[in-house]
C-alpha atoms as a PDB file:
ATOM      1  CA  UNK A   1       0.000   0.000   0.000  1.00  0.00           C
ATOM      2  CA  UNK A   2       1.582   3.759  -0.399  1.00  0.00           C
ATOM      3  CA  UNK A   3       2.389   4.947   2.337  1.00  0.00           C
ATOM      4  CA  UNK A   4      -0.477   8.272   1.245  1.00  0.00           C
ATOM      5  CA  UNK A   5      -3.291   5.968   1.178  1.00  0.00           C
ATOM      6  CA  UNK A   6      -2.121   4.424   4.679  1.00  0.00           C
ATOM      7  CA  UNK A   7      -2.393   7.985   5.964  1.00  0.00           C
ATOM      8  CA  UNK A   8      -5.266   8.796   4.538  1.00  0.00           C
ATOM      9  CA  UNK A   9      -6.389   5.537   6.694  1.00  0.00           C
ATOM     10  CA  UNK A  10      -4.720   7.145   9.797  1.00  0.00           C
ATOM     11  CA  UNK A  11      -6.992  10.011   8.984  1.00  0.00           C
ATOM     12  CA  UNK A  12      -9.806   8.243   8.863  1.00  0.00           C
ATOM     13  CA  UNK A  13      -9.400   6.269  12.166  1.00  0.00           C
ATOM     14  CA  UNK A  14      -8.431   9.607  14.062  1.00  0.00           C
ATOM     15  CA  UNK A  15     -11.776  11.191  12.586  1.00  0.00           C
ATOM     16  CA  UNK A  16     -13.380   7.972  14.404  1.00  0.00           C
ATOM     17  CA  UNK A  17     -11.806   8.540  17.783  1.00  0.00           C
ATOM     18  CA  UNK A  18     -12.601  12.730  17.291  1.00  0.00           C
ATOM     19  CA  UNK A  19     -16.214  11.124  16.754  1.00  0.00           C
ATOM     20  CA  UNK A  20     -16.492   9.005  19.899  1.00  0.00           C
ATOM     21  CA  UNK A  21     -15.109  11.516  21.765  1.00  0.00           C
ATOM     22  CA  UNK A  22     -17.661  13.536  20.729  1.00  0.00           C
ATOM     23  CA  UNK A  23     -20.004  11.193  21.339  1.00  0.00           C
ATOM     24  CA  UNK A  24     -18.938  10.504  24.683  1.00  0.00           C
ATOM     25  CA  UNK A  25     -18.937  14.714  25.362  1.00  0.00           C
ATOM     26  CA  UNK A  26     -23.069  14.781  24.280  1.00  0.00           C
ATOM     27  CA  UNK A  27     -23.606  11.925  26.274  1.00  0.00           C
ATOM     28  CA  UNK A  28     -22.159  13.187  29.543  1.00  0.00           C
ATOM     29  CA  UNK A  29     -23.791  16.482  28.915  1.00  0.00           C
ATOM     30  CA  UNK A  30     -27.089  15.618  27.843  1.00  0.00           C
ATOM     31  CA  UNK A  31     -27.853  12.278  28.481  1.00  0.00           C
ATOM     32  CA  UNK A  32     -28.128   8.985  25.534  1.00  0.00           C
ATOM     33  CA  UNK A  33     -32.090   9.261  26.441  1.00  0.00           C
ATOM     34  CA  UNK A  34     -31.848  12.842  24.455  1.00  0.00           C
ATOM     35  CA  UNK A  35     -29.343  11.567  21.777  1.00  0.00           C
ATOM     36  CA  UNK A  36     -31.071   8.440  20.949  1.00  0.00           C
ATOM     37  CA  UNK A  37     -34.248  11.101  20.544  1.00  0.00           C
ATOM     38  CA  UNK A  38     -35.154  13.256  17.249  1.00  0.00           C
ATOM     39  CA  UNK A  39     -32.512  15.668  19.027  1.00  0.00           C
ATOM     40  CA  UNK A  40     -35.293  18.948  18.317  1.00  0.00           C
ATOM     41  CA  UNK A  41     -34.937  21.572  21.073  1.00  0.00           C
ATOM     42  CA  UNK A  42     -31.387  19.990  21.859  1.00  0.00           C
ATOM     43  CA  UNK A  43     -29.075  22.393  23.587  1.00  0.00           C
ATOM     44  CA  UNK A  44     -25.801  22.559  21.682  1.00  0.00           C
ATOM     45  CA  UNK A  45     -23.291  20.836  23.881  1.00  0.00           C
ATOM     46  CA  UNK A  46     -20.722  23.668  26.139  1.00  0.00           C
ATOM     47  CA  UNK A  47     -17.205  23.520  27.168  1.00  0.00           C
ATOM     48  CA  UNK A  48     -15.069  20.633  25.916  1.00  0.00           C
ATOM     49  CA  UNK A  49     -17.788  18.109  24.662  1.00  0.00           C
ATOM     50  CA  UNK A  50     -18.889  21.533  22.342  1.00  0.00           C
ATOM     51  CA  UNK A  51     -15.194  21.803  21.197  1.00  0.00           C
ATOM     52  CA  UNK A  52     -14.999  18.105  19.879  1.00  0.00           C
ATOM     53  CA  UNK A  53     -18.135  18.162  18.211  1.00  0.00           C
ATOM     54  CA  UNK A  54     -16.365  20.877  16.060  1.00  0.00           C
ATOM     55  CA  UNK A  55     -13.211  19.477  15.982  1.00  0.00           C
ATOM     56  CA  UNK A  56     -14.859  16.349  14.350  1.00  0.00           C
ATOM     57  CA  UNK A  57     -17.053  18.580  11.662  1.00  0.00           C
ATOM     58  CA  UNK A  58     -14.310  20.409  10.813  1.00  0.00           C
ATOM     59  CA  UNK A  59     -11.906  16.860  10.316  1.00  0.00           C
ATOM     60  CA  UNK A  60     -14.791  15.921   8.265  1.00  0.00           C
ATOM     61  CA  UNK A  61     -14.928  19.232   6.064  1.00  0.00           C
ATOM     62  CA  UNK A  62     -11.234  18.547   5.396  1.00  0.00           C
ATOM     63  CA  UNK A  63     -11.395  14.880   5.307  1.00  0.00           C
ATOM     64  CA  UNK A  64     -13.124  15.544   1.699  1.00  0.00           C
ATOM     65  CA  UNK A  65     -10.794  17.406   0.447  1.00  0.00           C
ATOM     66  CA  UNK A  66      -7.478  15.204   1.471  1.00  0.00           C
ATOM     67  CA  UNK A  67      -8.915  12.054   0.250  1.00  0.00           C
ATOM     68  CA  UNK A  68      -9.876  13.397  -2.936  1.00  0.00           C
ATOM     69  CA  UNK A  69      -6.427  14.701  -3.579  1.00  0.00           C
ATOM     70  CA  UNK A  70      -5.075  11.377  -1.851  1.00  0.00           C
ATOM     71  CA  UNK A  71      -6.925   8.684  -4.082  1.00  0.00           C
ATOM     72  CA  UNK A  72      -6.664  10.508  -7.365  1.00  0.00           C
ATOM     73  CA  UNK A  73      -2.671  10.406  -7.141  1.00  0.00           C
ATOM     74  CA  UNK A  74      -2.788   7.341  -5.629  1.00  0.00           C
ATOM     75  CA  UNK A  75      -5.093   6.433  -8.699  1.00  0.00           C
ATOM     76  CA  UNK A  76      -3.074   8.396 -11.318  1.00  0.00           C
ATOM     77  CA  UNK A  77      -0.101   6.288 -10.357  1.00  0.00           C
ATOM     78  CA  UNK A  78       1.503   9.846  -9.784  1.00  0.00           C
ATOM     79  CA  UNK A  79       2.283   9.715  -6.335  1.00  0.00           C
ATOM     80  CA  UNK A  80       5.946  11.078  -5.428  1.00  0.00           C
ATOM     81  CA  UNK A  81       8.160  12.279  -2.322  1.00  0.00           C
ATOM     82  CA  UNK A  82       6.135  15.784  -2.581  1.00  0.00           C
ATOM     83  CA  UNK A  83       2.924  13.766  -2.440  1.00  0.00           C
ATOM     84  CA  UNK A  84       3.989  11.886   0.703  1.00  0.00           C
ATOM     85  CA  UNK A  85       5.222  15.132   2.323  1.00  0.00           C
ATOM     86  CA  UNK A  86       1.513  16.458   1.721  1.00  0.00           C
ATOM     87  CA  UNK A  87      -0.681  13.531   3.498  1.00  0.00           C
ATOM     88  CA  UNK A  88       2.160  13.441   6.109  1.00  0.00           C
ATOM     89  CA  UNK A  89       1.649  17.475   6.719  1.00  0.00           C
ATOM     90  CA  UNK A  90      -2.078  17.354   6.476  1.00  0.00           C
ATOM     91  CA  UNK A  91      -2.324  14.073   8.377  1.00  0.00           C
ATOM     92  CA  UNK A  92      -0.083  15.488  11.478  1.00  0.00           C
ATOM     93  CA  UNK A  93      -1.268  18.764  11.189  1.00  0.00           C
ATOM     94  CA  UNK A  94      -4.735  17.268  11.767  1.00  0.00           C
ATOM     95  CA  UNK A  95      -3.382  15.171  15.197  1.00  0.00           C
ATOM     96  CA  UNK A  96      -1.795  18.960  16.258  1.00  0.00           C
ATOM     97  CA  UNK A  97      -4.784  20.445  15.795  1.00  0.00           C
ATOM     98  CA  UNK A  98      -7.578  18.162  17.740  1.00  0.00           C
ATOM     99  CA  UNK A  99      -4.951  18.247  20.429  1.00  0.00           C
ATOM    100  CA  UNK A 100      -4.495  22.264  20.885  1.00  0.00           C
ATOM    101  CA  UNK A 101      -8.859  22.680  19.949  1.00  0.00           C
ATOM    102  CA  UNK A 102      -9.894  19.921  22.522  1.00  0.00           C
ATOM    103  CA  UNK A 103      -7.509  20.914  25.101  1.00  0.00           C
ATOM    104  CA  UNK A 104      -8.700  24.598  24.791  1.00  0.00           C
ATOM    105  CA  UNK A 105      -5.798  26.059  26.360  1.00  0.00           C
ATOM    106  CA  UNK A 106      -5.946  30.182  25.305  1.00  0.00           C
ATOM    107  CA  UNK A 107      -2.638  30.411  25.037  1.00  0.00           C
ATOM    108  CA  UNK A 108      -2.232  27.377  22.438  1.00  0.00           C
ATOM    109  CA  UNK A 109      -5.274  28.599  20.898  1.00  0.00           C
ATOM    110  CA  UNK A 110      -3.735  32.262  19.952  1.00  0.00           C
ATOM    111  CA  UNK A 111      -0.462  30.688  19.544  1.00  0.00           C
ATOM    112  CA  UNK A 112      -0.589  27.714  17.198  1.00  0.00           C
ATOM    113  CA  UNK A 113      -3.945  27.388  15.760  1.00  0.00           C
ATOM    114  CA  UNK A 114      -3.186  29.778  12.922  1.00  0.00           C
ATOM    115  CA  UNK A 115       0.032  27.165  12.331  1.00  0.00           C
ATOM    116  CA  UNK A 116      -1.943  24.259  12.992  1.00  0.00           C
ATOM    117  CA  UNK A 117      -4.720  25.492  10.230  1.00  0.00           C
ATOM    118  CA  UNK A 118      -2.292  26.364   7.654  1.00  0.00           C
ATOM    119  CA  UNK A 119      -1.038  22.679   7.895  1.00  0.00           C
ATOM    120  CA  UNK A 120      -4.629  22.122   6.051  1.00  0.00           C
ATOM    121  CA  UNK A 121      -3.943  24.401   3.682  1.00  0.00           C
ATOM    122  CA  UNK A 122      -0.307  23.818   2.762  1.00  0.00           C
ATOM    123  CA  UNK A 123      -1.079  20.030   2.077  1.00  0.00           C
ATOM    124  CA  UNK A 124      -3.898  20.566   0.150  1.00  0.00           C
ATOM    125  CA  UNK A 125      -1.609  23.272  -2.196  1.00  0.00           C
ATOM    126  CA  UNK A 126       1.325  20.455  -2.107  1.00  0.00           C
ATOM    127  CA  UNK A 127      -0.323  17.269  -3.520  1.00  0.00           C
ATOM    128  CA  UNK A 128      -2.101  19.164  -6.108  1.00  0.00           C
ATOM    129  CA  UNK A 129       0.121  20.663  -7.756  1.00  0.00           C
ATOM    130  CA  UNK A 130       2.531  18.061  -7.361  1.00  0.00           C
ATOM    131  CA  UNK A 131       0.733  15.875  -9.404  1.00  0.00           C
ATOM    132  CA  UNK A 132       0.277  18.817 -12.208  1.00  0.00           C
ATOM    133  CA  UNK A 133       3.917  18.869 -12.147  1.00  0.00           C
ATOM    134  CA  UNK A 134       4.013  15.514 -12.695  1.00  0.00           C
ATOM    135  CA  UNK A 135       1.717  15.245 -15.778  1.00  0.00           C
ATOM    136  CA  UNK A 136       3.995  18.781 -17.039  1.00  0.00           C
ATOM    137  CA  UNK A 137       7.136  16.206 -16.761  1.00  0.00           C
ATOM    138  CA  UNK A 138       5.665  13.531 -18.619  1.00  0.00           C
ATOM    139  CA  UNK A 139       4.752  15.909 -21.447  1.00  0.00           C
ATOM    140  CA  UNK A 140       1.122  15.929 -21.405  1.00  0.00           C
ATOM    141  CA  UNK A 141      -0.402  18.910 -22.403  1.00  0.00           C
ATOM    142  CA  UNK A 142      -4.028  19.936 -20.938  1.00  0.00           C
ATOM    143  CA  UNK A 143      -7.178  21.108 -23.617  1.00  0.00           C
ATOM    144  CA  UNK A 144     -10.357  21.891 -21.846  1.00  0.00           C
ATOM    145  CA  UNK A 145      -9.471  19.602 -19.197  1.00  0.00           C
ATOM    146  CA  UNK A 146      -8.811  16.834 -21.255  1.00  0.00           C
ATOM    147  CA  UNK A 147      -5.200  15.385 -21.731  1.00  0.00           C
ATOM    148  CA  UNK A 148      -3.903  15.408 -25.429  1.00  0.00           C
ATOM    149  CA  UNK A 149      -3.234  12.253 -26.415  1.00  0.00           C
ATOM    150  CA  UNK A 150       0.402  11.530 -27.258  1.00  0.00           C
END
């Protein structure tokens, strides 16, 4: 297996623990009773319980995004060393950032959030182009989306 589609497995299985900690959060705050319900009139959950519940949705928002970029160079047989460097940013950036958001601390918040965000970012700007580069290198030329054949 490449060693980008193992970390895009490592991402998955960390969204699943940010999920049952989430879980676990609503469930200590509100009781299963209320989450095995229709949830209408729910409170939103407070505190650290609130903070994982958005530390999941936004793992999930950027899940997308990763594993798109993941399994089409993966796919495209295009994967490289700046590829790797991309999933292993975005992946670690991710573990960084559930850390400093759950643990709430101010100080980490002011600090390295802004770092720990751009981690999403710079991956997501280092696999794709890295696999434009690629198809540049092995001459292809782009119409309309659609490679020239050669």
């Amino acid at each position: 297996m490449k060693p980008e589609l193992m970390l895009l497995v490592w991402a998955l299985l960390l969204t699943f623990v940010q999920m049952l900690i989430a879980v676990s959060g609503a469930t200590l705050q509100v009781g299963l009773p209320a989450l095995a319900g229709n949830r209408e009139g729910l409170a939103p959950c407070t505190g650290w319980a609130g903070r994982a519940a958005r530390a999941h949705h936004n793992m999930l928002e950027h899940l997308v995004l990763f594993a798109s970029l993941v399994l089409v160079a993966a796919l495209a047989g295009k994967t490289n060393a700046t590829t790797l460097l991309g999933a292993q940013l975005f992946f670690w950036a991710r573990v960084a950032y559930a850390v400093v958001y759950l643990g709430g601390i101010p100080w980490l918040l002011l600090r390295q959030r802004p770092f720990v965000l751009r981690g999403d970012l710079r991956e997501h700007l280092v696999v794709a182009p890295a696999q434009l580069d690629q198809e540049r290198r092995d001459g292809r030329k782009w119409v309309r989306g659609q490679p020239d054949a050669q």
